[in-house]
PDB file of N, CA and C in Angstrom:
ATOM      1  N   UNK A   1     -19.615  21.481   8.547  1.00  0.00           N
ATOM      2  CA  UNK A   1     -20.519  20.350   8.597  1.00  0.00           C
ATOM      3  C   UNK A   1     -20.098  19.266   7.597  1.00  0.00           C
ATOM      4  N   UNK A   2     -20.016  19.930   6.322  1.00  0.00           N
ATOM      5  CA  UNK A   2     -19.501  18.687   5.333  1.00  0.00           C
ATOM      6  C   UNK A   2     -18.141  17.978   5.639  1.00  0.00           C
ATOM      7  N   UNK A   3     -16.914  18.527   6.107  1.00  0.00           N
ATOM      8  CA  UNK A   3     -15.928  18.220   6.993  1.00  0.00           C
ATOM      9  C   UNK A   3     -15.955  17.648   7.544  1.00  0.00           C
ATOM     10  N   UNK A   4     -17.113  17.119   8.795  1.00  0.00           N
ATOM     11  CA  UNK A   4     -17.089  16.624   9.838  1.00  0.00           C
ATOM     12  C   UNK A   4     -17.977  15.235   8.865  1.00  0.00           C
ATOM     13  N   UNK A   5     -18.890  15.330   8.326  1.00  0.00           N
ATOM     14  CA  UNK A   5     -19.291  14.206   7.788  1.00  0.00           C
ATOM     15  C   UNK A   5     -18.282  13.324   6.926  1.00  0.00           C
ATOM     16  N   UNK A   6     -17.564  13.965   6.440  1.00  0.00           N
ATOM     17  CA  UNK A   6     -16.482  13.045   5.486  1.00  0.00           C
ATOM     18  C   UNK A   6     -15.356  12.297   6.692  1.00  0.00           C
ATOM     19  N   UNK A   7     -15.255  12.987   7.406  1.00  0.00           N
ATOM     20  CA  UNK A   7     -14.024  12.434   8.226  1.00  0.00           C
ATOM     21  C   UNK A   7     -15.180  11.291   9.179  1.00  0.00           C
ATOM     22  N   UNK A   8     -16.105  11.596   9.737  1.00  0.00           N
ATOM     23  CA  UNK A   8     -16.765  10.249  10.147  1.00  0.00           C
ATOM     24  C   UNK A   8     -17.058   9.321   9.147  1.00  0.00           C
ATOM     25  N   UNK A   9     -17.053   9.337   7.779  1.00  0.00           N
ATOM     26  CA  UNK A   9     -17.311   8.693   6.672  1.00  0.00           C
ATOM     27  C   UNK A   9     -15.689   7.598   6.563  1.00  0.00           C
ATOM     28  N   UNK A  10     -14.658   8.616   6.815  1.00  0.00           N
ATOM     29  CA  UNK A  10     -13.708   7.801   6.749  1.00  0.00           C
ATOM     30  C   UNK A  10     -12.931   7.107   7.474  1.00  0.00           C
ATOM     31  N   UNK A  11     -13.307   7.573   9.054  1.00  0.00           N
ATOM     32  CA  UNK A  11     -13.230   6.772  10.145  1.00  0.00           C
ATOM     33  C   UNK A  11     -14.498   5.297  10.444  1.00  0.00           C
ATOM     34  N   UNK A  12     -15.487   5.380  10.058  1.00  0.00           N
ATOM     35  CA  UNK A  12     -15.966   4.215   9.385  1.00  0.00           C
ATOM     36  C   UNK A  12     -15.585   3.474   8.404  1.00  0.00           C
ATOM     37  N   UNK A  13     -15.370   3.861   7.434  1.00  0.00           N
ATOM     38  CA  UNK A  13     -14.400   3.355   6.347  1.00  0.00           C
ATOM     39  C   UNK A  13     -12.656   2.392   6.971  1.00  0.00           C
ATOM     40  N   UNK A  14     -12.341   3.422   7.907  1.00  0.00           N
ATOM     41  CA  UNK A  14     -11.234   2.541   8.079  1.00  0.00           C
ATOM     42  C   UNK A  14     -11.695   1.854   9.096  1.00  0.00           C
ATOM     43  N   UNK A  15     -12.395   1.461  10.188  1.00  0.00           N
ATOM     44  CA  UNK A  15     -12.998   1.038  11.318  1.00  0.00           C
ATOM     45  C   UNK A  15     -13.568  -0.568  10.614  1.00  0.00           C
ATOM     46  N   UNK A  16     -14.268  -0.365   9.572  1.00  0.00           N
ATOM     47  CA  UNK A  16     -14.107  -1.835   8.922  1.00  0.00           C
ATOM     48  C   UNK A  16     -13.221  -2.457   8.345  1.00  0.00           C
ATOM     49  N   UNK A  17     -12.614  -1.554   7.499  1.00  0.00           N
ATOM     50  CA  UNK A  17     -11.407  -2.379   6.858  1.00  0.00           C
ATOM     51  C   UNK A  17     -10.562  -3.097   8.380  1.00  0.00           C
ATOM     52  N   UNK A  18     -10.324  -2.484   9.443  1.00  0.00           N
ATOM     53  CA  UNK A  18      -9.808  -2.962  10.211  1.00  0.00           C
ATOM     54  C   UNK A  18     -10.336  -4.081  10.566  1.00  0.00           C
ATOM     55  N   UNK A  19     -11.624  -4.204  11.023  1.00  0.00           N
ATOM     56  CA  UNK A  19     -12.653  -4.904  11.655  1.00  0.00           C
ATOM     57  C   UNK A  19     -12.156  -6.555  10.562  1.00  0.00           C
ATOM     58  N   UNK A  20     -12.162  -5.836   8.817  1.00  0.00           N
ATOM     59  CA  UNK A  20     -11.874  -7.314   8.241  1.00  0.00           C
ATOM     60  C   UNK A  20     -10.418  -8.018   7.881  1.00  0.00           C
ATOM     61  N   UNK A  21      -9.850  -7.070   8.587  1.00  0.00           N
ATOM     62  CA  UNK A  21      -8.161  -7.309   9.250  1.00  0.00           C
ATOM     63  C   UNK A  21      -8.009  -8.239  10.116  1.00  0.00           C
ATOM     64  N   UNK A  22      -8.764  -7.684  11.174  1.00  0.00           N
ATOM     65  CA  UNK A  22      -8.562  -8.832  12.444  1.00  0.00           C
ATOM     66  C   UNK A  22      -9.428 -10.513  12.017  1.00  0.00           C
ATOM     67  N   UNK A  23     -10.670  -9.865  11.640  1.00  0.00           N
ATOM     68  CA  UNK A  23     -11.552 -11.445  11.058  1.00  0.00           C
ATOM     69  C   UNK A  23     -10.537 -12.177  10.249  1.00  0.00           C
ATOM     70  N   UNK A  24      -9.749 -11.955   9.373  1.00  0.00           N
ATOM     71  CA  UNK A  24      -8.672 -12.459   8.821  1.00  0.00           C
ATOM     72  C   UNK A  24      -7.873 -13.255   9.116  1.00  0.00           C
ATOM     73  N   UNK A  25      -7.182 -12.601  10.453  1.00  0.00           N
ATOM     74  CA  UNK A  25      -5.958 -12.763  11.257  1.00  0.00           C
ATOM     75  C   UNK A  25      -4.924 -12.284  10.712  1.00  0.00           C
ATOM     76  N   UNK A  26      -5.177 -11.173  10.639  1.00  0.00           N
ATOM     77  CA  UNK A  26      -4.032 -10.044   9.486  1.00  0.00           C
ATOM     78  C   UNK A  26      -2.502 -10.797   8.871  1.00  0.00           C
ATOM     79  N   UNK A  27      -3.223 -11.739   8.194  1.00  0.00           N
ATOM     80  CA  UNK A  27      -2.384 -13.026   7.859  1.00  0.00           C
ATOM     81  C   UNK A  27      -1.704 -12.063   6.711  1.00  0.00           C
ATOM     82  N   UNK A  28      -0.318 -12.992   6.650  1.00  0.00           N
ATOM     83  CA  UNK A  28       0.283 -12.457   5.293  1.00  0.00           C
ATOM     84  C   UNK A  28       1.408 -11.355   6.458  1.00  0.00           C
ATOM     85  N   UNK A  29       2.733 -10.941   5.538  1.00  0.00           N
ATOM     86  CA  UNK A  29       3.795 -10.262   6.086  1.00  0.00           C
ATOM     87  C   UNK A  29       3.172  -9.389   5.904  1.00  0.00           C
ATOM     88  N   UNK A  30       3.951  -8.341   7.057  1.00  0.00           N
ATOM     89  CA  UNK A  30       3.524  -6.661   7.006  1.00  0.00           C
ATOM     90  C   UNK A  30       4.150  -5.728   5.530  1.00  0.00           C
ATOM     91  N   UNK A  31       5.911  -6.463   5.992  1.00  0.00           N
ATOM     92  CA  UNK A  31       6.671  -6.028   5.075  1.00  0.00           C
ATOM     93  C   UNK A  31       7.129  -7.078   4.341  1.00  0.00           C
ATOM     94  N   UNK A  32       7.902  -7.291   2.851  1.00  0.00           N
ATOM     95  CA  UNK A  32       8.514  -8.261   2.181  1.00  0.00           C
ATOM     96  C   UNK A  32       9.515  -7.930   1.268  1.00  0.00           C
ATOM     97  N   UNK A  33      10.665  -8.445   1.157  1.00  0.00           N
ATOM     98  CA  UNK A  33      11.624  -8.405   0.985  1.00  0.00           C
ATOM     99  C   UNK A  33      11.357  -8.571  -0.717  1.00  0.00           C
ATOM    100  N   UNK A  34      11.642  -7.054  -1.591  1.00  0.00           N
ATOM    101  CA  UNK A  34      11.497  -7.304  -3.386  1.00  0.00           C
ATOM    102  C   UNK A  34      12.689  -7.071  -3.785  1.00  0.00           C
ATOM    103  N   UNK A  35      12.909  -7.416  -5.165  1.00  0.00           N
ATOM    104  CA  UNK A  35      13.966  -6.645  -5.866  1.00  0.00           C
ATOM    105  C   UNK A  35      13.417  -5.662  -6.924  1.00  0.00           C
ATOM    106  N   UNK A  36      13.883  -4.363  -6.993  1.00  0.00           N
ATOM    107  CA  UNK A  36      13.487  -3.881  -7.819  1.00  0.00           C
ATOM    108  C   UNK A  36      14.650  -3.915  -9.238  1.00  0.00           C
ATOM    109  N   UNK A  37      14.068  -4.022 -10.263  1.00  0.00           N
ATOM    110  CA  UNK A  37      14.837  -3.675 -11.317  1.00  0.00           C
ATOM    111  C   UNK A  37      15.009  -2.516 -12.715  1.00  0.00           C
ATOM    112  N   UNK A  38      15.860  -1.751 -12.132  1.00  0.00           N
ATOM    113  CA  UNK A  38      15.525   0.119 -12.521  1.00  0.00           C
ATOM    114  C   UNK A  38      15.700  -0.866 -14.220  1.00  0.00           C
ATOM    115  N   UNK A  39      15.192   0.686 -15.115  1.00  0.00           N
ATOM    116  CA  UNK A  39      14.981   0.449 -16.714  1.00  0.00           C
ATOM    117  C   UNK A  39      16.412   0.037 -17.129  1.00  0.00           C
ATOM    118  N   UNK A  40      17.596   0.827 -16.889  1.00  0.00           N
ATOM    119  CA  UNK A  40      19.455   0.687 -17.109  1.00  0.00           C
ATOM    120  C   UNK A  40      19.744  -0.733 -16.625  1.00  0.00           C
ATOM    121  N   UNK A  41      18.869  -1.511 -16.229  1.00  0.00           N
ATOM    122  CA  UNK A  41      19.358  -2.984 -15.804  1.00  0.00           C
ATOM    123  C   UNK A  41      19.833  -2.895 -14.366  1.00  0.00           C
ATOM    124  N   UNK A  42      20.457  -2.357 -13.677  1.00  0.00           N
ATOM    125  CA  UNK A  42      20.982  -2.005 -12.428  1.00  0.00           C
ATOM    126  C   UNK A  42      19.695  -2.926 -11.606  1.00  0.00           C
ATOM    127  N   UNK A  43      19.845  -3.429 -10.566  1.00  0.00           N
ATOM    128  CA  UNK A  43      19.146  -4.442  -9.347  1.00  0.00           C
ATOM    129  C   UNK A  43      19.503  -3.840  -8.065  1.00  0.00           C
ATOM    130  N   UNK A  44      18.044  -3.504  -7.327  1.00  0.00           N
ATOM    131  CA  UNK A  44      18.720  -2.939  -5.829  1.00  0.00           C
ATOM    132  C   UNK A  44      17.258  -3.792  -5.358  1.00  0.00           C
ATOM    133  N   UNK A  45      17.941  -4.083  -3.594  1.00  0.00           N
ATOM    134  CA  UNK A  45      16.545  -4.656  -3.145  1.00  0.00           C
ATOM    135  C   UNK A  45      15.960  -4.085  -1.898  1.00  0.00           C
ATOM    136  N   UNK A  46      14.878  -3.999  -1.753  1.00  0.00           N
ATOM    137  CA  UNK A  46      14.551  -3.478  -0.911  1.00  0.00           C
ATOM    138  C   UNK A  46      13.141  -3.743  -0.128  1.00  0.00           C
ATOM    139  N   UNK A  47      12.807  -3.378   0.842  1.00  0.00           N
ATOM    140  CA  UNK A  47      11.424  -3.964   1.611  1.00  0.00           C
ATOM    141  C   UNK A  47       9.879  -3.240   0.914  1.00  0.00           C
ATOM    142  N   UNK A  48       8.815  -3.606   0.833  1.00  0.00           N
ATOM    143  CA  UNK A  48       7.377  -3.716   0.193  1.00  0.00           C
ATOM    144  C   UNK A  48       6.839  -3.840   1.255  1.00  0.00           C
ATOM    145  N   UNK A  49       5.671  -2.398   1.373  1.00  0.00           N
ATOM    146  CA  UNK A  49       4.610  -2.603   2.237  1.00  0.00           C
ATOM    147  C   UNK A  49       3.091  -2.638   1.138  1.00  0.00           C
ATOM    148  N   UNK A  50       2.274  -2.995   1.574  1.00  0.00           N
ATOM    149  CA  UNK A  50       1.479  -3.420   0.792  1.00  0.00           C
ATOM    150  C   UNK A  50       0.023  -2.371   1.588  1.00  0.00           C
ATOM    151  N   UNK A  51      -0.482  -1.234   1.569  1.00  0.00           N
ATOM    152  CA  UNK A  51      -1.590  -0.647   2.549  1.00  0.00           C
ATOM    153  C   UNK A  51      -2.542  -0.430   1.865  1.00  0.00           C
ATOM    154  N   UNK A  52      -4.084  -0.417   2.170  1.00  0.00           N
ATOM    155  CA  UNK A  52      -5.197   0.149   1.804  1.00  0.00           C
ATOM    156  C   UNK A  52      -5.379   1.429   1.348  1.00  0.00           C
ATOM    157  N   UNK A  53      -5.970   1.951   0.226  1.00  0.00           N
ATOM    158  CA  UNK A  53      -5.669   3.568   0.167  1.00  0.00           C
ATOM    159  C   UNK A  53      -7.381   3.707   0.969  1.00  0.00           C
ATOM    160  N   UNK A  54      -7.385   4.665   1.343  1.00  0.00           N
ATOM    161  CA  UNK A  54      -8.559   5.229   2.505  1.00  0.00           C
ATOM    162  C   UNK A  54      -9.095   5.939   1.797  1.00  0.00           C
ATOM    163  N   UNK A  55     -10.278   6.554   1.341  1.00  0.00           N
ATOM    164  CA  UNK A  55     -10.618   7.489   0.659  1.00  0.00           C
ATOM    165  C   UNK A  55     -12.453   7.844   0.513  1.00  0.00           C
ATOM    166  N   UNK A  56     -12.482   9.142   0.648  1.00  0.00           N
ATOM    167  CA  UNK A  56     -14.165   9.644   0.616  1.00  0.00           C
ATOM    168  C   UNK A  56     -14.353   9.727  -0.293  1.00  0.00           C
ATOM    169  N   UNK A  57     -15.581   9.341  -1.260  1.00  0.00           N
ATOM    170  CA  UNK A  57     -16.423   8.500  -0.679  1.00  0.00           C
ATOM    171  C   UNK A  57     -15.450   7.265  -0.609  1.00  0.00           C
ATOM    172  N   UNK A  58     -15.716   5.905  -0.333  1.00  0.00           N
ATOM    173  CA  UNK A  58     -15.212   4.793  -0.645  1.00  0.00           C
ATOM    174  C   UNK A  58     -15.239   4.172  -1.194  1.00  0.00           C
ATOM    175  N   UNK A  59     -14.349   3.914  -2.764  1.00  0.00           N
ATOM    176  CA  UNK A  59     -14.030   3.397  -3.420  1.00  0.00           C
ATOM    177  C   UNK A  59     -15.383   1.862  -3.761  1.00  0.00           C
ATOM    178  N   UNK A  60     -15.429   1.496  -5.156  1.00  0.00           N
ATOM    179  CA  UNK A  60     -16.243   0.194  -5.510  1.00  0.00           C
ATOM    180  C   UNK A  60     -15.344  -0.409  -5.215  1.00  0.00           C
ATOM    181  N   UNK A  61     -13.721  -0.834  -5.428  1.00  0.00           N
ATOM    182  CA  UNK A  61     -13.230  -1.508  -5.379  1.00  0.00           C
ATOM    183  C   UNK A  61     -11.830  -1.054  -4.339  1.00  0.00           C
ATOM    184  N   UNK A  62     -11.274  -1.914  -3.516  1.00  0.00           N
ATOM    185  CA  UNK A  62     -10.624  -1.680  -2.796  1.00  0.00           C
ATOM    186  C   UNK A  62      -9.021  -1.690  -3.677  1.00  0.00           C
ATOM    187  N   UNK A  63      -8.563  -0.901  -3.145  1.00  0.00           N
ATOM    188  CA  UNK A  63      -6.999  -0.420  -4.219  1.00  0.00           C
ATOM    189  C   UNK A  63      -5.694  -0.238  -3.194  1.00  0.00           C
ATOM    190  N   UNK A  64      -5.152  -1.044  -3.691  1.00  0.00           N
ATOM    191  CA  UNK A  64      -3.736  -1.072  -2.497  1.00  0.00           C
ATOM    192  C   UNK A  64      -2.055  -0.106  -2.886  1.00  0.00           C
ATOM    193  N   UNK A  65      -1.733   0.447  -2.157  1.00  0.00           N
ATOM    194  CA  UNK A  65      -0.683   1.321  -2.423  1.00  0.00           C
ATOM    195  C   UNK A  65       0.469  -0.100  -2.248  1.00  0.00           C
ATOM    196  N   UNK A  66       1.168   0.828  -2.541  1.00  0.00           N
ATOM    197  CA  UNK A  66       2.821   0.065  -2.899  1.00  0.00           C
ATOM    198  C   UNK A  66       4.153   1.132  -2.044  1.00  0.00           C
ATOM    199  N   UNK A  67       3.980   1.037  -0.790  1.00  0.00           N
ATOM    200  CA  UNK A  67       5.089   1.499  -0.573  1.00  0.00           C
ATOM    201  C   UNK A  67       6.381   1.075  -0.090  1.00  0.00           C
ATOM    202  N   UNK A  68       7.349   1.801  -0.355  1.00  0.00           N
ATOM    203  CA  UNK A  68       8.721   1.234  -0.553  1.00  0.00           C
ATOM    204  C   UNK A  68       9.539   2.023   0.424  1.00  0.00           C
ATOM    205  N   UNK A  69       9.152   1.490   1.801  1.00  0.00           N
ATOM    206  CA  UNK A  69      10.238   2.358   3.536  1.00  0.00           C
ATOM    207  C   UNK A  69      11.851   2.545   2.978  1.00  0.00           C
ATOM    208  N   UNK A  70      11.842   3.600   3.283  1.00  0.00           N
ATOM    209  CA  UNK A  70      13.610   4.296   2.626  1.00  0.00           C
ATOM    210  C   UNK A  70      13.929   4.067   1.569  1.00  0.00           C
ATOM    211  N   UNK A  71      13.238   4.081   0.344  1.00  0.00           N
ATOM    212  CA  UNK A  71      13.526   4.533  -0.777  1.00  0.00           C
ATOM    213  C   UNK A  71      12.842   5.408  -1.502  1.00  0.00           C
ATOM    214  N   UNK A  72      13.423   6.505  -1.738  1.00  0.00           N
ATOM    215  CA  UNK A  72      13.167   7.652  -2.113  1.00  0.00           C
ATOM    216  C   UNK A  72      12.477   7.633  -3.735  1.00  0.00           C
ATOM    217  N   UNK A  73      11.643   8.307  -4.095  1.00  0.00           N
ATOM    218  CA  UNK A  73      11.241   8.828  -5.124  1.00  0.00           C
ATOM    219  C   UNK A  73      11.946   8.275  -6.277  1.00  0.00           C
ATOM    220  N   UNK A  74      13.044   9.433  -6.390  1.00  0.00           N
ATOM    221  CA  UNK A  74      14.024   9.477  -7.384  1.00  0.00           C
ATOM    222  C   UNK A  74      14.789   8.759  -7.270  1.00  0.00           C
ATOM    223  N   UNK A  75      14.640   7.326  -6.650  1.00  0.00           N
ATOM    224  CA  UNK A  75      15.545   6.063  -6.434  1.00  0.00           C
ATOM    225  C   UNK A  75      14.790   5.325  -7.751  1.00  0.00           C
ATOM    226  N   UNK A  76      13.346   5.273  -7.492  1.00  0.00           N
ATOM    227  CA  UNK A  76      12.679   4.499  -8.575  1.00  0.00           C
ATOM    228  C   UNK A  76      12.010   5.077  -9.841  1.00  0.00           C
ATOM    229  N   UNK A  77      12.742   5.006 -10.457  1.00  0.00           N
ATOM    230  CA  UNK A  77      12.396   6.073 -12.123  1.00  0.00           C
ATOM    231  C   UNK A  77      11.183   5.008 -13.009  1.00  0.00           C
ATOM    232  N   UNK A  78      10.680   5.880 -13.191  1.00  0.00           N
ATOM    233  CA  UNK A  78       9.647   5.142 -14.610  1.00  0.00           C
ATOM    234  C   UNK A  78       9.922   4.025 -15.370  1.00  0.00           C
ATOM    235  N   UNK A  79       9.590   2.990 -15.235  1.00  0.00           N
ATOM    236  CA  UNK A  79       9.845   1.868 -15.954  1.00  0.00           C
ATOM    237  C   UNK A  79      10.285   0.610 -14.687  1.00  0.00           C
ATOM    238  N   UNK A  80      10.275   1.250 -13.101  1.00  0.00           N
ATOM    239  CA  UNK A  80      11.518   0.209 -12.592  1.00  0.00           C
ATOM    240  C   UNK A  80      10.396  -0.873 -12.435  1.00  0.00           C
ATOM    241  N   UNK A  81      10.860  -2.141 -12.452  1.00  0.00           N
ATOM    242  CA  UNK A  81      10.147  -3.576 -12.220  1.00  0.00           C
ATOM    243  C   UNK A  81       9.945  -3.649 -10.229  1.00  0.00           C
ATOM    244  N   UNK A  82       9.360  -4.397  -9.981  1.00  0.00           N
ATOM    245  CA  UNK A  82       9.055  -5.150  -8.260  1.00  0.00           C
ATOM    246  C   UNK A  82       8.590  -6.523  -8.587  1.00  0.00           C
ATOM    247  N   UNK A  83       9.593  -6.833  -8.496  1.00  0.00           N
ATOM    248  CA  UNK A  83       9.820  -8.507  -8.371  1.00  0.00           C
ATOM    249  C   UNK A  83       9.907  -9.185  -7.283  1.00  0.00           C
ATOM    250  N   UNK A  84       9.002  -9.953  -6.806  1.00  0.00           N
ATOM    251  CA  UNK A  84       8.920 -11.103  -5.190  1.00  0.00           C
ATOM    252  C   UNK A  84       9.261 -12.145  -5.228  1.00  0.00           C
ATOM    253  N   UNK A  85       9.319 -12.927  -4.029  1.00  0.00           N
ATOM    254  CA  UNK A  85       9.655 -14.210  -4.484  1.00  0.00           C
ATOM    255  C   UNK A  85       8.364 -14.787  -3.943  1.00  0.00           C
ATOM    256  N   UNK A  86       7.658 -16.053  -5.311  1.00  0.00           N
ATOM    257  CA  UNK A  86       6.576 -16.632  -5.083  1.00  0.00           C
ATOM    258  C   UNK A  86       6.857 -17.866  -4.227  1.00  0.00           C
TER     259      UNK A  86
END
């Protein structure tokens, strides 16, 4: 029972965030082109997705993940920078 309430909790949850996606016009890139810059100085660049984290209950404040398509973990060590172009 509690199972089934959290997962309708979070299919509502994402059912609006969507809802204020489209009111939007899900403006803004999906993906964007950063450079990252590891702590050793070394520069590699690579694409930035920007997603909603989803979560029961739902969050006061909405909190966005940072993910980075084909780059691995242990590509980006502690300290690396994400730099865009404004």
């Amino acid at each position: 029972m509690i199972a089934d309430q959290q997962r309708d909790a979070l299919l509502g949850h994402r059912a609006r965030w969507q809802d204020y996606q489209q009111q939007k016009g899900n403006a803004g890139p999906r993906q964007i082109p950063v450079r990252l810059i590891l702590p050793n100085g070394d520069e590699r660049i690579a694409s930035m997705r920007l997603d909603c984290v989803f979560q029961t209950p739902p969050p006061k404040e909405y909190r966005l993940e940072c993910i980075l398509p084909g780059v691995a973990k242990a590509d980006v060590p502690i300290g690396t920078e994400v730099w865009t172009e404004a």
